[in-house]
Protein backbone atom coordinates (compact mmCIF):
# COMPACT_ATOMS: atom_id res chain seq x y z
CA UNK A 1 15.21 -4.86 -43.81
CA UNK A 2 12.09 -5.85 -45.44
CA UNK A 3 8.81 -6.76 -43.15
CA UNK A 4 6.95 -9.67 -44.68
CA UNK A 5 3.60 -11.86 -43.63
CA UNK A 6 4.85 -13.54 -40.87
CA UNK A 7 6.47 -10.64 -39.08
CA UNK A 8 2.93 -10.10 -36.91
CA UNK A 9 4.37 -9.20 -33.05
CA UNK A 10 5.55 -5.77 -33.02
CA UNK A 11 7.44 -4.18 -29.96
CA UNK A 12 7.01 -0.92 -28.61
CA UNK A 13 9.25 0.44 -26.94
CA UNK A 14 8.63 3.69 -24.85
CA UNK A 15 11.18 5.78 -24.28
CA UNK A 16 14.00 5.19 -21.30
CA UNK A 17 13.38 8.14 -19.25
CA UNK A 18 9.26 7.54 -19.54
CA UNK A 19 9.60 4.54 -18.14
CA UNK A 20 11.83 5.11 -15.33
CA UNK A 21 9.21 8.03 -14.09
CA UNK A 22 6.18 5.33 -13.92
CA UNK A 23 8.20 3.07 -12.37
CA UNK A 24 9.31 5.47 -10.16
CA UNK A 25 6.24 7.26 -9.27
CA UNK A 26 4.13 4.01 -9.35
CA UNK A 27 2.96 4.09 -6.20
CA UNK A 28 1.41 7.10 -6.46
CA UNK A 29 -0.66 6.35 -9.48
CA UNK A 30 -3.21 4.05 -8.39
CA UNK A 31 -6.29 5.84 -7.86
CA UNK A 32 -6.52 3.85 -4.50
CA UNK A 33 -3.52 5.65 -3.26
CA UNK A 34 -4.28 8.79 -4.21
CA UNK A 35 -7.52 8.70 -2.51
CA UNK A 36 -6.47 7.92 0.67
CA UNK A 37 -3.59 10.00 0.90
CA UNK A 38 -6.27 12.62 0.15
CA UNK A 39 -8.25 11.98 2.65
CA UNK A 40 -5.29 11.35 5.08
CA UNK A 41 -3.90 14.77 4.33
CA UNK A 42 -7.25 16.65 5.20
CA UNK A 43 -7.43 15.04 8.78
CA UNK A 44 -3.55 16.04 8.88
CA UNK A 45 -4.95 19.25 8.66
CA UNK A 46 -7.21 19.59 10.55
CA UNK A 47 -5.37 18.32 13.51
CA UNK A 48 -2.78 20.76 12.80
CA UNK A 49 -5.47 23.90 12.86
CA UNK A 50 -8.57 22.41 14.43
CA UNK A 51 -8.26 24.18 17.80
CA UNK A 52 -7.66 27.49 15.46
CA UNK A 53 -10.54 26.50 13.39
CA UNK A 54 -13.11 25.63 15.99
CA UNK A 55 -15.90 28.58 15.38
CA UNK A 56 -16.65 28.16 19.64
CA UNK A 57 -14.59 26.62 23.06
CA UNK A 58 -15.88 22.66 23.11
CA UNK A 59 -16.02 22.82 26.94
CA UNK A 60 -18.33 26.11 26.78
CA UNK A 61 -21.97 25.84 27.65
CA UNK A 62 -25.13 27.78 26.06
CA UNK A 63 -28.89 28.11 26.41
CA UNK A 64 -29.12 26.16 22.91
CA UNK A 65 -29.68 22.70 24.10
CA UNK A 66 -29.75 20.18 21.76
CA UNK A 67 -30.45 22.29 18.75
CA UNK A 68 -30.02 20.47 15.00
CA UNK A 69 -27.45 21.65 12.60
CA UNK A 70 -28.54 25.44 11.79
CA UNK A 71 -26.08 28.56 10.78
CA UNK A 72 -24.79 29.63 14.16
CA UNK A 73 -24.02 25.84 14.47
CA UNK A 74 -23.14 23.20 11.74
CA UNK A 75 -22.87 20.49 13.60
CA UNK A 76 -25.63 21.58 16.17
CA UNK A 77 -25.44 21.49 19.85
CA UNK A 78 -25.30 18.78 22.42
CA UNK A 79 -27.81 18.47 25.88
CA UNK A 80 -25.60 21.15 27.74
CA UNK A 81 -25.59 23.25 24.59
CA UNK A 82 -21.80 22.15 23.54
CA UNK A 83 -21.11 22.62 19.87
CA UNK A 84 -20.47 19.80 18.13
CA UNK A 85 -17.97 20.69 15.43
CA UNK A 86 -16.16 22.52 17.97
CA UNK A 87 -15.85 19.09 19.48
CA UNK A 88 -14.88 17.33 16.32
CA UNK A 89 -12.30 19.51 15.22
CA UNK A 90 -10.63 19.74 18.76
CA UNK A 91 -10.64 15.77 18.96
CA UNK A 92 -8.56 15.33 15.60
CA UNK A 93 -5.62 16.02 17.07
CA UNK A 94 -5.83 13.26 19.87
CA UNK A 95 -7.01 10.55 17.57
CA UNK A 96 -3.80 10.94 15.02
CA UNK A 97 -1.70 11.71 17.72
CA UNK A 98 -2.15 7.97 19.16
CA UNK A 99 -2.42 6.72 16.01
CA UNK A 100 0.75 8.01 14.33
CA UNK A 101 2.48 7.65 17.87
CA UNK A 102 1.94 3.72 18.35
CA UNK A 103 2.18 3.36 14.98
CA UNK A 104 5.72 5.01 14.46
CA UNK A 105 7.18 3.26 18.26
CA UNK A 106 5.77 -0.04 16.46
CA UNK A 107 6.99 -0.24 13.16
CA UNK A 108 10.76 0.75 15.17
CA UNK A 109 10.85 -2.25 17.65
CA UNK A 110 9.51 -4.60 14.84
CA UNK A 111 11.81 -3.68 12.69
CA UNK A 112 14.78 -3.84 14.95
CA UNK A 113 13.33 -6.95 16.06
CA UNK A 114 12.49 -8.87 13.32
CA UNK A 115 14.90 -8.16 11.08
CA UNK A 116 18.07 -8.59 13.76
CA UNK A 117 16.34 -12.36 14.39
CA UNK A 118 15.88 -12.52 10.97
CA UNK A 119 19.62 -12.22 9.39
CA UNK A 120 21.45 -13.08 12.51
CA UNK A 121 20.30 -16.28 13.44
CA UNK A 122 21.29 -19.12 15.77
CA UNK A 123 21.03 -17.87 19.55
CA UNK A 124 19.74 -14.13 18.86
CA UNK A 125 17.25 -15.61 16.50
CA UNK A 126 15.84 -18.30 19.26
CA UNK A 127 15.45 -14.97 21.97
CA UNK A 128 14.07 -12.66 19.63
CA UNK A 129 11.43 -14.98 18.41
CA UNK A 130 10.97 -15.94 21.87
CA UNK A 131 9.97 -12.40 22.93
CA UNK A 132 7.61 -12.12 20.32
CA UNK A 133 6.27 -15.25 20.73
CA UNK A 134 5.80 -13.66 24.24
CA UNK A 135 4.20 -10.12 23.68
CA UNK A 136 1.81 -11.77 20.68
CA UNK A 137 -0.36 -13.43 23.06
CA UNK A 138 -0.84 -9.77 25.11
CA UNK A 139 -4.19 -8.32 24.73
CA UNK A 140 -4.11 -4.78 24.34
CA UNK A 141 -7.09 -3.52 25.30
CA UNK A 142 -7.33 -5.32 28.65
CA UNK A 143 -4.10 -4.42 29.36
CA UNK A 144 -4.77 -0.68 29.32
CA UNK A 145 -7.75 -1.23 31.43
CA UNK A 146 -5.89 -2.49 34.28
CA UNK A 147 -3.07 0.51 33.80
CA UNK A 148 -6.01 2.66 33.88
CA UNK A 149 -7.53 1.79 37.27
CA UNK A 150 -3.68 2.63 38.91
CA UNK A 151 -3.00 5.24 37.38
CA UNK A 152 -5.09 8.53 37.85
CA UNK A 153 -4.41 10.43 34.76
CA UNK A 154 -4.58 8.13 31.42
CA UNK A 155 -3.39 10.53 28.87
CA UNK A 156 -2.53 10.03 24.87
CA UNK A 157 1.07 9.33 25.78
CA UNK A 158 0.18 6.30 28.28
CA UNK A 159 -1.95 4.74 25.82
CA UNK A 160 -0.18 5.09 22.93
CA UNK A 161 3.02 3.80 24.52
CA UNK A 162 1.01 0.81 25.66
CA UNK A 163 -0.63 0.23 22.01
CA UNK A 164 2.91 0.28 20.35
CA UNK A 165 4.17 -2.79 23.32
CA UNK A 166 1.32 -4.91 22.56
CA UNK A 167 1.30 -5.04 18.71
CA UNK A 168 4.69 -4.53 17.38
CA UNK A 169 4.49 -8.83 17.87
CA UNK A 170 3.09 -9.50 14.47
CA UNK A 171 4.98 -7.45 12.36
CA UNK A 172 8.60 -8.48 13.82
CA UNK A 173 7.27 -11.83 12.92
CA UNK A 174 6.57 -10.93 9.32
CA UNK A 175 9.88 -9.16 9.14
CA UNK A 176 11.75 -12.18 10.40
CA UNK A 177 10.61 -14.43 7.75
CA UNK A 178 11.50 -11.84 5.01
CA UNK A 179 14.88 -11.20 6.33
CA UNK A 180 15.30 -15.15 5.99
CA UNK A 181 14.61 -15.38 2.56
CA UNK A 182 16.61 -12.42 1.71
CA UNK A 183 20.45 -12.68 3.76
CA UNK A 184 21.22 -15.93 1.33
CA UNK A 185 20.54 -13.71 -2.05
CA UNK A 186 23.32 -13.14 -4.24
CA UNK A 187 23.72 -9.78 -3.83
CA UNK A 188 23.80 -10.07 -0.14
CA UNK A 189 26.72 -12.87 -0.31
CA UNK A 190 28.49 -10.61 -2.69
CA UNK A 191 28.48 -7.73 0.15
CA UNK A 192 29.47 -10.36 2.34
CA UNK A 193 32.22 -11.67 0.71
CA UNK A 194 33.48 -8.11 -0.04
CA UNK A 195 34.14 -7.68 4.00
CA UNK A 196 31.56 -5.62 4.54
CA UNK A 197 29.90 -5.34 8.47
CA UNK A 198 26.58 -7.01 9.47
CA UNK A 199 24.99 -3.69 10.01
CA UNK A 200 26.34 -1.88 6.80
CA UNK A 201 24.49 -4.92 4.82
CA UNK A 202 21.11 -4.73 7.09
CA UNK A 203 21.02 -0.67 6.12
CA UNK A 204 21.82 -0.90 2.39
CA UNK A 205 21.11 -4.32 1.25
CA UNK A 206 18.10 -5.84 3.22
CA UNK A 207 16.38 -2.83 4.42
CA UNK A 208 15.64 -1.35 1.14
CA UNK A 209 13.65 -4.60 0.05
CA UNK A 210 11.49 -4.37 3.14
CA UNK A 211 10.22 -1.18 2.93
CA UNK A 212 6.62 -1.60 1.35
CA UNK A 213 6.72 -4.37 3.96
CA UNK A 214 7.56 -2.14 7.04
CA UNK A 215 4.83 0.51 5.58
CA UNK A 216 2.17 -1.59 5.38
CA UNK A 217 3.04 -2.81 8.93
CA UNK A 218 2.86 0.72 10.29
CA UNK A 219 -0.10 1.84 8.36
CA UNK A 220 -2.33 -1.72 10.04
CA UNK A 221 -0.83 -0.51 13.40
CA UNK A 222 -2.35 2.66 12.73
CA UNK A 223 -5.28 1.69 12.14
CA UNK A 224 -5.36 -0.40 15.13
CA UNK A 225 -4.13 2.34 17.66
CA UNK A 226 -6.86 4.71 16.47
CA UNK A 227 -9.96 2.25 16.99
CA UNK A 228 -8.57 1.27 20.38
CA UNK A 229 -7.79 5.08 21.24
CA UNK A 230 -11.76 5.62 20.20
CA UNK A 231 -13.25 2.18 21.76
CA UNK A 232 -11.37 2.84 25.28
CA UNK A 233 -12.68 6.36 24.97
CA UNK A 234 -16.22 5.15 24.04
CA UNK A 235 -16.10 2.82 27.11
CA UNK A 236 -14.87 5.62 29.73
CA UNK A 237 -11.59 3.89 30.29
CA UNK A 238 -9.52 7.02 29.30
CA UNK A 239 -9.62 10.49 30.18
CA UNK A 240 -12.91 12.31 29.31
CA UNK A 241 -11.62 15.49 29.72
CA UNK A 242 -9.38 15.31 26.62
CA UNK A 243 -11.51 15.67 23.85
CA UNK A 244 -11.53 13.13 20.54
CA UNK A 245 -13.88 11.33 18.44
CA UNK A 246 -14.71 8.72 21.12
CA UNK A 247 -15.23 11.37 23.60
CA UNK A 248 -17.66 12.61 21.58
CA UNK A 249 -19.69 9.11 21.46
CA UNK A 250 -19.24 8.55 25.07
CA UNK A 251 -21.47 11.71 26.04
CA UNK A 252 -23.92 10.78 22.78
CA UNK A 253 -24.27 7.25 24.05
CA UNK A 254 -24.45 8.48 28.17
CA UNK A 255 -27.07 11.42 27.56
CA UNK A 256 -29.22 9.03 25.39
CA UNK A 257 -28.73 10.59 21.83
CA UNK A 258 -29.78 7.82 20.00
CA UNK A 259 -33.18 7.74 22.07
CA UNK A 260 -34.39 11.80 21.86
CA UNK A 261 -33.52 11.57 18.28
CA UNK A 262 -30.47 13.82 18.04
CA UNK A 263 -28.58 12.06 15.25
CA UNK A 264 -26.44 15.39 15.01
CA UNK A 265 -24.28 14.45 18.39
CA UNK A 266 -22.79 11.02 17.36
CA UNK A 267 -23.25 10.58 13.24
CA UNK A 268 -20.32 13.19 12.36
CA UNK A 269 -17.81 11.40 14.33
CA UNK A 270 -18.80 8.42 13.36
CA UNK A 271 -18.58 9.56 9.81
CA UNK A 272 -15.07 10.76 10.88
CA UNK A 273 -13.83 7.23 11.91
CA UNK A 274 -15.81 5.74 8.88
CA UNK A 275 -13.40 7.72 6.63
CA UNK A 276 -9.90 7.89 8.38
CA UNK A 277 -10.39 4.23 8.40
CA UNK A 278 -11.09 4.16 4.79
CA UNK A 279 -7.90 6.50 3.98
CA UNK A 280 -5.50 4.22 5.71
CA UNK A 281 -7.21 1.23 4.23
CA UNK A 282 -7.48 2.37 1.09
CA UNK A 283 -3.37 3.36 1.62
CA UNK A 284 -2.62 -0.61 2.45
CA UNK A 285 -4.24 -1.74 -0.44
CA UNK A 286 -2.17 0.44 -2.55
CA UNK A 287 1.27 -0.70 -0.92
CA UNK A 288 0.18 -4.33 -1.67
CA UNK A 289 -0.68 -3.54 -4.89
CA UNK A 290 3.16 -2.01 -5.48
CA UNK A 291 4.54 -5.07 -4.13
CA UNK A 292 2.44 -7.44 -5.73
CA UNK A 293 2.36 -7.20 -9.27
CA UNK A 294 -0.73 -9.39 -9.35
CA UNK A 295 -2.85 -7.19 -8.02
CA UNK A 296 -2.49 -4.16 -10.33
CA UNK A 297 -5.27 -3.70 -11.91
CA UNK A 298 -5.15 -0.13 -13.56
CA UNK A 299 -1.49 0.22 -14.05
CA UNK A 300 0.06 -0.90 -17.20
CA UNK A 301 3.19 -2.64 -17.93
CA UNK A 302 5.86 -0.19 -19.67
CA UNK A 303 6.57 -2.90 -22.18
CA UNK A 304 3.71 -3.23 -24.28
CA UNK A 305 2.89 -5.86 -27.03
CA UNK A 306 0.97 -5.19 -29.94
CA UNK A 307 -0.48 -8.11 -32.37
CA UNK A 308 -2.13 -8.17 -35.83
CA UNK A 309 -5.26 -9.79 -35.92
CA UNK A 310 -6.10 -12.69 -37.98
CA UNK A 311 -2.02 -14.05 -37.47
CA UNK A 312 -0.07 -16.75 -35.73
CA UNK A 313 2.68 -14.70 -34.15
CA UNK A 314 6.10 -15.88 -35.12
CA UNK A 315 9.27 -15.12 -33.46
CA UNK A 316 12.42 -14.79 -35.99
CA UNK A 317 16.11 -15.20 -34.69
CA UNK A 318 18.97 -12.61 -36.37
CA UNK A 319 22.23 -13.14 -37.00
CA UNK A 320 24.22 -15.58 -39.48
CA UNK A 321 23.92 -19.13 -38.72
CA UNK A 322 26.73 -20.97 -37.83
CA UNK A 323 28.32 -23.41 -40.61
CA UNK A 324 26.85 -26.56 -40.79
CA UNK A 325 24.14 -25.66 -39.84
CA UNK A 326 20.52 -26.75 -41.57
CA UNK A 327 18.41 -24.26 -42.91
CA UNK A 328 15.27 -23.33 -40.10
CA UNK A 329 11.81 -24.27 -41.18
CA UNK A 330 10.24 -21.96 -42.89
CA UNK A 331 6.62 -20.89 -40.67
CA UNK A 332 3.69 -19.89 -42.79
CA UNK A 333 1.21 -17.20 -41.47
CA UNK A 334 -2.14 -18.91 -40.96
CA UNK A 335 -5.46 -16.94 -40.47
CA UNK A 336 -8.55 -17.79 -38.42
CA UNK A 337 -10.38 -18.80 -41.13
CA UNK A 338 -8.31 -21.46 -42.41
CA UNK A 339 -7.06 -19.67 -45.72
CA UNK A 340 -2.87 -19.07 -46.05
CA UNK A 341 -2.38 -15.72 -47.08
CA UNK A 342 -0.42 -15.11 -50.55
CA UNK A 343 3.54 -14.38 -49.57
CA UNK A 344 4.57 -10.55 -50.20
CA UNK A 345 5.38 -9.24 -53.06
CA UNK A 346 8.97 -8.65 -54.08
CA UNK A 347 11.14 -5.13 -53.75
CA UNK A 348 11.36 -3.14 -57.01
CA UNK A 349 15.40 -3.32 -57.20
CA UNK A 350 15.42 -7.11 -56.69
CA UNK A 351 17.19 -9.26 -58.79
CA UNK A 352 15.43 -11.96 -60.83
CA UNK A 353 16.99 -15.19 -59.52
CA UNK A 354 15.59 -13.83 -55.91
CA UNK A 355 11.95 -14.44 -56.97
CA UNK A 356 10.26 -17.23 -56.32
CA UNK A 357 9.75 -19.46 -59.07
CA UNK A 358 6.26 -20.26 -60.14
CA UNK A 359 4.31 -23.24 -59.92
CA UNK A 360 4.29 -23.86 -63.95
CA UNK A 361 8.28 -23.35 -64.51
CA UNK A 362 10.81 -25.51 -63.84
CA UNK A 363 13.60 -25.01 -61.15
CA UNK A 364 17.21 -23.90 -62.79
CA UNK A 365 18.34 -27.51 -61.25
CA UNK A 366 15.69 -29.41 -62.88
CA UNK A 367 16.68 -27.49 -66.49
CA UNK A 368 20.30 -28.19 -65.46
């Protein structure tokens, strides 16, 4: 098949099995994503091995008081002579631990929530959403203040538990008004009309278009459970004794850090929230970026279209025509400037009676 003038789109195709890898390692490819997961898996760490890694015990005391960041100690030393890294690293470990915690207990009632009032409707619908309704207008924080003055020992456990019942609200909400616009799709009424349970089409048929919902649910909860963990730390409302990052600002901010000038004591765990929030945020905007194609900005499509310049393209139908039918009009390439380009020249092997006739000759049915 011969290409002329007015063939100017051209199609390229990639290869099946490329394309199936970038779509199914898509997520992964943003440089968003990767970047936070980075950063995400180097806190993982070290609240894995921080109490291994910590050069000194953070409770032990020293003659170095309030010493800057030297060789013996990176982070320096606090008033009492603490060291500060020993602090940091120890603290990890609390912060994820409520974080992942709430977030995980969450992201389970919402989603059992949600989507249950979601595709089951009628009476179950009208509770569920009542309950919500219900624990959405809890406040959190003050909340776990008032637990906190009854109860003597206000560990990670307590709070996180308490987190996860006060904000898994929002996101049964958002789940709810998925599930609605997905149980009347086709493929859903197909599983339904093939006798298969309510729960078997929740698991296989609903759930699966709802996960980069659910995981940017639990990544915002979070990232809500660890700034509460720290601010209720910062404040004194839970246990001092158990070291984490807001720990660390609550003796800073008590011994008057800010005032004598030691910047070492509270600036590295700031610097510590600064980035774990940045990790998890920088996570959610990858997720929305998966599910909404919109917002993809350095990821390509797989299907890629490739024009001539200068060219109107023109789009050609195959196939024979059926009888009857009139010939199609015949489209003539046009470029920018105004000026039609001259048609293409003729094979080697064609026939005479294929060429076009020229301007000065007669047509055969005019000599006829």
């Amino acid at each position: 098949m011969s290409v002329t003038a007015t063939d100017v789109a051209v199609l390229d195709d990639p290869p099946a099995p490329a394309a199936a890898g970038r779509v199914r390692f898509r997520f992964l490819r943003g440089g968003k994503t990767r970047t936070g997961l980075l950063i995400l898996a180097f806190f993982v760490v070290l609240a894995v091995a921080g109490p291994w890694l910590a050069p000194y015990d953070p409770d032990a005391m020293s003659d170095q008081l309030l010493r800057p960041p030297s060789a013996d100690h990176w982070f320096g030393t606090t008033q009492t002579g603490q060291d500060v890294l020993s602090q940091i690293l120890v603290g990890t470990r609390g912060v994820l631990l409520v974080g992942f915690l709430a977030g995980i207990l969450a992201t389970v009632l919402s989603v059992l929530i949600g989507v249950s009032a979601g595709f089951l409707g009628g009476a179950a619908d009208e509770i569920l959403s009542m309950l919500s309704n219900i624990f959405l207008v809890i406040p959190g924080l003050p909340l776990i203040i008032i637990i906190a003055s009854f109860v003597e020992d206000t560990g990670d456990l307590l709070i996180a538990a308490v987190i996860a019942l006060t904000s898994w609200a929002w996101g049964a909400r958002v789940l709810r008004a998925q599930t609605l616009s997905l149980r009347r799709r086709d493929y859903v009424e197909a599983a339904r009309a093939t006798g298969e349970s309510t729960w078997r089409i929740i698991l296989f048929e609903v759930m699966p278009n709802l996960t980069a919902v659910i995981a940017s649910g639990f990544v915002g909860t979070v990232i809500f459970a660890v700034l509460s963990e720290i601010t209720l730390a910062f404040i004194g409302v839970a246990d001092i004794s158990h070291w984490n990052w807001g720990t660390v600002l609550f003796w800073a901010q008590s011994n008057q850090a800010l005032a004598q000038g030691a910047w070492w004591w509270f600036v590295p765990a700031g610097l510590c929230i600064a980035l774990l929030g940045t990790a998890l945020s920088l996570i959610n905007f990858g997720i929305d970026e998966f599910v909404n194609p919109r917002l993809r900005t350095a990821t390509a499509s797989s299907r890629k279209v490739r024009m001539r310049v200068g060219f109107t393209p023109v789009v050609r139908t195959a196939g024979p025509r059926p009888p009857g039918a009139s010939e199609p009009p015949e489209f003539t390439p046009v470029l920018r400037d105004g000026v039609t380009p001259s048609p293409a020249p003729a094979p080697p092997g064609a026939a005479a009676s294929d060429a076009p006739d020229s301007p000065g000759t007669p047509s055969k049915e005019h000599s006829a």
